[in-house]
C-alpha atoms as a PDB file:
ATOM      1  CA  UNK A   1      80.894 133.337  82.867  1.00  0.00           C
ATOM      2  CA  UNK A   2      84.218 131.487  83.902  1.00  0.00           C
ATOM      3  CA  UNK A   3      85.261 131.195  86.910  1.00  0.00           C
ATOM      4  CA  UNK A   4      89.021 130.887  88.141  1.00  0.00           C
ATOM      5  CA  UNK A   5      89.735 127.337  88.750  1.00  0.00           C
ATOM      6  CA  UNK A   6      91.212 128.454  92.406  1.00  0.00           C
ATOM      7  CA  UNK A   7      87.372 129.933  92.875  1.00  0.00           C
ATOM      8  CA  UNK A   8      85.860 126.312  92.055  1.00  0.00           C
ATOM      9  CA  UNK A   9      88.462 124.297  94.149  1.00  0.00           C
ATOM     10  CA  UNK A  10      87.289 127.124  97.554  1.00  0.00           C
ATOM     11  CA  UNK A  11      83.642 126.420  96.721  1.00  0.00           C
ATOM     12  CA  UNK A  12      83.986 122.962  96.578  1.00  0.00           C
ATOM     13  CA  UNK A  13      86.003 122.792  99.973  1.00  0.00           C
ATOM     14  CA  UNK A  14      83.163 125.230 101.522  1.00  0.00           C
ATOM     15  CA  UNK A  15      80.157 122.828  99.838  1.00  0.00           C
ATOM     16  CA  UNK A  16      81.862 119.457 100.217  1.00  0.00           C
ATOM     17  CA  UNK A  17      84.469 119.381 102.423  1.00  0.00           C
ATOM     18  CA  UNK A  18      83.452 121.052 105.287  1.00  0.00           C
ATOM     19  CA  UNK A  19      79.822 120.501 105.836  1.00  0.00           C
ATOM     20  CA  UNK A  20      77.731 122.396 108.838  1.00  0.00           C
ATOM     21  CA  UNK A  21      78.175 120.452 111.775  1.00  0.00           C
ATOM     22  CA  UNK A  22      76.312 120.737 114.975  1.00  0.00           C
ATOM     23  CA  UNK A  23      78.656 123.001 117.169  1.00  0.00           C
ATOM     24  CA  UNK A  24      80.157 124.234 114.135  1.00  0.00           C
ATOM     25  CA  UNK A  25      80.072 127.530 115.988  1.00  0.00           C
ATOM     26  CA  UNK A  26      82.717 127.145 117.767  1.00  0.00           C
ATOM     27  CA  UNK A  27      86.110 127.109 117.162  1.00  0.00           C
ATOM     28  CA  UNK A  28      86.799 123.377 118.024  1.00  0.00           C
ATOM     29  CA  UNK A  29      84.543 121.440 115.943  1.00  0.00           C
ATOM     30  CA  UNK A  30      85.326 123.646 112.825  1.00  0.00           C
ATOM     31  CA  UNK A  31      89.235 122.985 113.295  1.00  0.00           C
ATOM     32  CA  UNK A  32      88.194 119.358 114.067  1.00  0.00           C
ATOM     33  CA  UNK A  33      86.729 118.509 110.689  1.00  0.00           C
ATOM     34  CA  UNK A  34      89.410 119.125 107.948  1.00  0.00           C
ATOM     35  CA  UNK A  35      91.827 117.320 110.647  1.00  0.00           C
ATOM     36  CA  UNK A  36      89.055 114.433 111.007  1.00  0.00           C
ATOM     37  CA  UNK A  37      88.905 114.423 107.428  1.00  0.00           C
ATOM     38  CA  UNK A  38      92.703 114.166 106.551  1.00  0.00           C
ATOM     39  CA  UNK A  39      92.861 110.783 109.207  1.00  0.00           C
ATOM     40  CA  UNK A  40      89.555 109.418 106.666  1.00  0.00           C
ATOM     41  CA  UNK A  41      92.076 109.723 103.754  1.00  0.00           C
ATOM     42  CA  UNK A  42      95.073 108.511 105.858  1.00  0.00           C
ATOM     43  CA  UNK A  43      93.439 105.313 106.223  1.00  0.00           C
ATOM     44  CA  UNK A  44      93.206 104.646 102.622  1.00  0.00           C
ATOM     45  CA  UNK A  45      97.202 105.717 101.873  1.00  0.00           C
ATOM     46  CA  UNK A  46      98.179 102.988 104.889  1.00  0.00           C
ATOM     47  CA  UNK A  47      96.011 100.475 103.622  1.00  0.00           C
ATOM     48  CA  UNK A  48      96.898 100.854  99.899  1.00  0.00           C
ATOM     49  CA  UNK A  49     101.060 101.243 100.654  1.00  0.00           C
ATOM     50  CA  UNK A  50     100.661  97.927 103.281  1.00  0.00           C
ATOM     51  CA  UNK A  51     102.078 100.534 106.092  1.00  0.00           C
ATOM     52  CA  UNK A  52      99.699  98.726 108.282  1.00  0.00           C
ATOM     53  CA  UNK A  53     101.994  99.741 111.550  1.00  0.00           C
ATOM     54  CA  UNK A  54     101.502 103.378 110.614  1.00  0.00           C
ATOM     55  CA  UNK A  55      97.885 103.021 111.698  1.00  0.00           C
ATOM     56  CA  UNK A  56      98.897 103.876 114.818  1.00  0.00           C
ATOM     57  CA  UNK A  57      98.207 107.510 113.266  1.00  0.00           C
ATOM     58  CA  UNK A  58      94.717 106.752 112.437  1.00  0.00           C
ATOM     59  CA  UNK A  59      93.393 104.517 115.306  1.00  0.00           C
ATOM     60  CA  UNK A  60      93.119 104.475 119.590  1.00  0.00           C
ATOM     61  CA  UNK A  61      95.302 102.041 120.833  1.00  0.00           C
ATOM     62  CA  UNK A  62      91.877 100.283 121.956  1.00  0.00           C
ATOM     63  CA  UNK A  63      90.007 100.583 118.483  1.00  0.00           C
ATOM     64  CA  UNK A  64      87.661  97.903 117.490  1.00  0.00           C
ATOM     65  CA  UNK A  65      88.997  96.247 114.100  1.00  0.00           C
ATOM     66  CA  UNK A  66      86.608  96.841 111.670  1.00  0.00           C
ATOM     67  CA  UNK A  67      83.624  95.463 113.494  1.00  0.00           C
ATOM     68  CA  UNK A  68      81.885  94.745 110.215  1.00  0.00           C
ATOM     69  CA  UNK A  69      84.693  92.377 108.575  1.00  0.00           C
ATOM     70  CA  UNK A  70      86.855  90.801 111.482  1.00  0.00           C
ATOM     71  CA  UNK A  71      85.874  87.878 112.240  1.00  0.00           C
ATOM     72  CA  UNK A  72      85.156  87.175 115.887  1.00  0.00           C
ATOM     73  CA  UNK A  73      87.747  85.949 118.118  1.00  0.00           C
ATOM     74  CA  UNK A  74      90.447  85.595 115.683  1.00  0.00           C
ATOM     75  CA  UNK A  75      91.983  89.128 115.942  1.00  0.00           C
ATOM     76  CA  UNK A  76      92.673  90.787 118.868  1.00  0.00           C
ATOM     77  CA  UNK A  77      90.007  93.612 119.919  1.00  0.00           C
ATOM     78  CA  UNK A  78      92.669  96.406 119.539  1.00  0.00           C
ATOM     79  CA  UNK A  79      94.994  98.145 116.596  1.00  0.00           C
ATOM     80  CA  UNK A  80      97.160  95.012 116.595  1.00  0.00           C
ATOM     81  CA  UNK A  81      94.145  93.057 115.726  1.00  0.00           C
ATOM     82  CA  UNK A  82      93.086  96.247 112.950  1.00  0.00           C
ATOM     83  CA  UNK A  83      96.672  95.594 111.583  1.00  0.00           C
ATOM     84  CA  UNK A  84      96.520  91.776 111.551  1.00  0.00           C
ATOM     85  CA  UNK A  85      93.269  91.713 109.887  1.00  0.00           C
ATOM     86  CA  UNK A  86      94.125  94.183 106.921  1.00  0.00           C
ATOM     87  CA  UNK A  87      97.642  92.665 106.527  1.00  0.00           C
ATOM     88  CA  UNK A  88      95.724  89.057 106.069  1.00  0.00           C
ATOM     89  CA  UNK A  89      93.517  90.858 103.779  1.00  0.00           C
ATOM     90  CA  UNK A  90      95.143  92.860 101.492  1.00  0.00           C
ATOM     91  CA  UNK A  91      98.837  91.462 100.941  1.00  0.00           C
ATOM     92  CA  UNK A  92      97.885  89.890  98.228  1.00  0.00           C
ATOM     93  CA  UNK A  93      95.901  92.202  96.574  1.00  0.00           C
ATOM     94  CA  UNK A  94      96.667  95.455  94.459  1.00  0.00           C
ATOM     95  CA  UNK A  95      94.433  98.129  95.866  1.00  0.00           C
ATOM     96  CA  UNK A  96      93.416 101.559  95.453  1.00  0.00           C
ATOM     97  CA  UNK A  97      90.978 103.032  98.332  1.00  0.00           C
ATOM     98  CA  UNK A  98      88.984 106.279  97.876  1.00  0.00           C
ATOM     99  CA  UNK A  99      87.049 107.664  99.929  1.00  0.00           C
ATOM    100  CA  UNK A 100      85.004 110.397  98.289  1.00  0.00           C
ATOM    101  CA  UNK A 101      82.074 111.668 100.313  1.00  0.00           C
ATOM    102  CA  UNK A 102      83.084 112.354 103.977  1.00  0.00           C
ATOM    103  CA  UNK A 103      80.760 113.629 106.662  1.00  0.00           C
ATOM    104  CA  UNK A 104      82.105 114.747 109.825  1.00  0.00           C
ATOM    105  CA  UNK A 105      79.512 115.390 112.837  1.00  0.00           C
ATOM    106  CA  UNK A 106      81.369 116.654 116.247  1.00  0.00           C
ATOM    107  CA  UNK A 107      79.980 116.237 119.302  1.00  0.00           C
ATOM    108  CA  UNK A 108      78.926 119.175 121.534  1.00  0.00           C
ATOM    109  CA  UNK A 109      81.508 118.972 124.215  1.00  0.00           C
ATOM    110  CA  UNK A 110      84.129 118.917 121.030  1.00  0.00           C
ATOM    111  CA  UNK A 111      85.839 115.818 122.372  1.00  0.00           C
ATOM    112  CA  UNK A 112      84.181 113.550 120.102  1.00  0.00           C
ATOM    113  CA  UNK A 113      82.932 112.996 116.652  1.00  0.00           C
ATOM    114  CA  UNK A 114      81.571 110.714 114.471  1.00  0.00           C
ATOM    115  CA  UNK A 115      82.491 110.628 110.590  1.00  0.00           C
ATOM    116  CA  UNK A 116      79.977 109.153 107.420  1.00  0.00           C
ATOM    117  CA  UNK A 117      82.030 108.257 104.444  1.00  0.00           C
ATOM    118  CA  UNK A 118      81.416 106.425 101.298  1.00  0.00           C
ATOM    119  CA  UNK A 119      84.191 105.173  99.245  1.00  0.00           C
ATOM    120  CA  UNK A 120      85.350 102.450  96.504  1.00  0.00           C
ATOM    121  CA  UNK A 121      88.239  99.740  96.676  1.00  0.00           C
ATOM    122  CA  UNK A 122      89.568  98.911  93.106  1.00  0.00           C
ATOM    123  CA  UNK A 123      91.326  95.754  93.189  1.00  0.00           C
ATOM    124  CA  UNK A 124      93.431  94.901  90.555  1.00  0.00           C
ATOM    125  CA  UNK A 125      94.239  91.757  89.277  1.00  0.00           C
ATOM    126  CA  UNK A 126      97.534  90.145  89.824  1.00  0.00           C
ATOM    127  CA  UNK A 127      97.090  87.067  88.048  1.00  0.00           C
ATOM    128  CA  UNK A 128      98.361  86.727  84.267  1.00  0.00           C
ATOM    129  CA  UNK A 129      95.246  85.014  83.516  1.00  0.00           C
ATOM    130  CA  UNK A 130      92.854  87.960  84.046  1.00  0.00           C
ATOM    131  CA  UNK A 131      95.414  90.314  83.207  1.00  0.00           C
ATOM    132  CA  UNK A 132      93.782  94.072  82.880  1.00  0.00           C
ATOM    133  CA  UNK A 133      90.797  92.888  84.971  1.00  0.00           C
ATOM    134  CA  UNK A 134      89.093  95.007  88.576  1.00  0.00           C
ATOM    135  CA  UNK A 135      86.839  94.355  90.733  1.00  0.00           C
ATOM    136  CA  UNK A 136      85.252  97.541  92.493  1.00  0.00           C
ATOM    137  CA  UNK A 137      83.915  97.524  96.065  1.00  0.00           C
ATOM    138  CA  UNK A 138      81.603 100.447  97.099  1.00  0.00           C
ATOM    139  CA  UNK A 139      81.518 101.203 100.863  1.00  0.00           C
ATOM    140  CA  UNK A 140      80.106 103.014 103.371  1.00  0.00           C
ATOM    141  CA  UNK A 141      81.822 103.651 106.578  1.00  0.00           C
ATOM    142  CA  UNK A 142      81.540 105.325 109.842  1.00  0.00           C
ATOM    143  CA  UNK A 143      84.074 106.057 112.268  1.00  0.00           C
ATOM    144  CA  UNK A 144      83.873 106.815 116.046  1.00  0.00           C
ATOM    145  CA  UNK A 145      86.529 109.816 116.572  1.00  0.00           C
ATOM    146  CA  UNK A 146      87.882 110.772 120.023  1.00  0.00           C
ATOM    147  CA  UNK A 147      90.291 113.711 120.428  1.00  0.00           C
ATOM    148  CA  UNK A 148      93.447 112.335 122.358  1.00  0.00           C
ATOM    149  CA  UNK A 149      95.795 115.312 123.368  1.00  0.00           C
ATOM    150  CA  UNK A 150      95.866 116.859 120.187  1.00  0.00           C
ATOM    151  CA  UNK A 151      94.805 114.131 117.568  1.00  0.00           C
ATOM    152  CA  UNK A 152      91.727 112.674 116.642  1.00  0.00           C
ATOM    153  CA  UNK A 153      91.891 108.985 116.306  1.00  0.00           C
ATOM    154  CA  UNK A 154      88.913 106.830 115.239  1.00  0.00           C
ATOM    155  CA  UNK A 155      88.305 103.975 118.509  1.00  0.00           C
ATOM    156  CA  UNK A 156      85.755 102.264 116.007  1.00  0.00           C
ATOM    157  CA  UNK A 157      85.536 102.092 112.168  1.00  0.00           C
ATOM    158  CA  UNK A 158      82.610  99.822 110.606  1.00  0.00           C
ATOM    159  CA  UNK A 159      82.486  98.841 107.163  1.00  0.00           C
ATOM    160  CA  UNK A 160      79.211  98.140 104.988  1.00  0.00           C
ATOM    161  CA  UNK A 161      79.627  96.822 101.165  1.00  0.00           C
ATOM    162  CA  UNK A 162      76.827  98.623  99.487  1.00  0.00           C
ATOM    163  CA  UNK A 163      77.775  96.995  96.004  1.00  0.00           C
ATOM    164  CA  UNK A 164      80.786  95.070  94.439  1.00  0.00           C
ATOM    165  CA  UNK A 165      81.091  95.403  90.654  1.00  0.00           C
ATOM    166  CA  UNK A 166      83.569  93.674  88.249  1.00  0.00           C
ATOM    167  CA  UNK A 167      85.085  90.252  88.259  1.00  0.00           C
ATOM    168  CA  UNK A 168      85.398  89.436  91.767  1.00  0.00           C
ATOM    169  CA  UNK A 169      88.140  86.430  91.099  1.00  0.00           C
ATOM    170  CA  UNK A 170      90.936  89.337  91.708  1.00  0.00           C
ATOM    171  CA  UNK A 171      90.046  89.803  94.824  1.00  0.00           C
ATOM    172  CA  UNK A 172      91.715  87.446  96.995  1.00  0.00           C
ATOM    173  CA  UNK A 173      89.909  85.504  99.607  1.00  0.00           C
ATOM    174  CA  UNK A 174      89.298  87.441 103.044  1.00  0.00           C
ATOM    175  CA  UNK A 175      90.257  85.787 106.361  1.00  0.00           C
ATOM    176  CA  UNK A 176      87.955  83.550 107.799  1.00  0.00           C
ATOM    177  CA  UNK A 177      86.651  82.526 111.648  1.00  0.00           C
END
């Protein structure tokens, strides 16, 4: 039996995309999640195109950078310090961030939500000497989400490297303390 490609791409969505949620009853946290979602992918576009000032879009003013990764006390605890880090880490790379599995769990009062998401960073190399050569960096991440007049923006985003496979030389050496 086939099944209309349009049919696969809803079911997907339905399985996938927009998981049961606690609260999912109500109209708030079932608008919230493909909105939560869309910020999840966000991230990766900014990061990859080095629009790090467009992040604005994704994070609080107040949002810890990347609690995980920053080192402490050379960034600033805020989105300038979220920027700062991820321009010092990934100007000299060539990047592309998925992330593929996304979780989105809203609160009961609808105001809040956190999101589970596991994704890869390919890093290409830039170097002619290992031409044609990636390194890929699986992740898992969670994000704090807080709805701010109408947007959800993520106050906290932490990072855990659950494996990194390929030559690791292309990836160019993160900011230190």
């Amino acid at each position: 039996m086939d099944f209309p490609l349009s049919h696969l791409i809803a079911l997907f969505f339905i399985v996938f995309v927009f998981p049961t949620v606690e609260g999912a009853g109500n109209a708030s946290a079932s608008s919230a999640i493909p909105l939560i979602v869309n910020k999840l992918n966000l991230y990766s576009v900014l990061i990859d195109t080095k629009n790090y000032k467009a992040l604005d879009q994704v994070f609080t003013q107040d949002a810890s950078p990347l609690a995980m990764l920053a080192p402490t006390g050379r960034y600033p605890n805020n989105i300038t310090g979220i920027e700062l880090y991820l321009q010092d880490s990934l100007d000299d790379a060539v990047t592309l961030h998925f992330s593929d599995t996304q979780y989105v769990d809203v609160g009961p009062t609808g105001k809040t939500a956190t999101a589970t998401s596991y994704g890869q960073a390919v890093y290409f190399a830039k170097d002619v000497s290992v031409t044609g050569q990636i390194c890929t960096v699986y992740t898992t991440y969670t994000d704090k989400f807080v709805l701010k007049g109408d947007q959800w923006l993520s106050q906290q985003k932490n990072l855990f490297v659950t494996a990194i496979i390929g030559n690791t030389s292309v990836i160019p050496p993160f900011p230190t303390g």
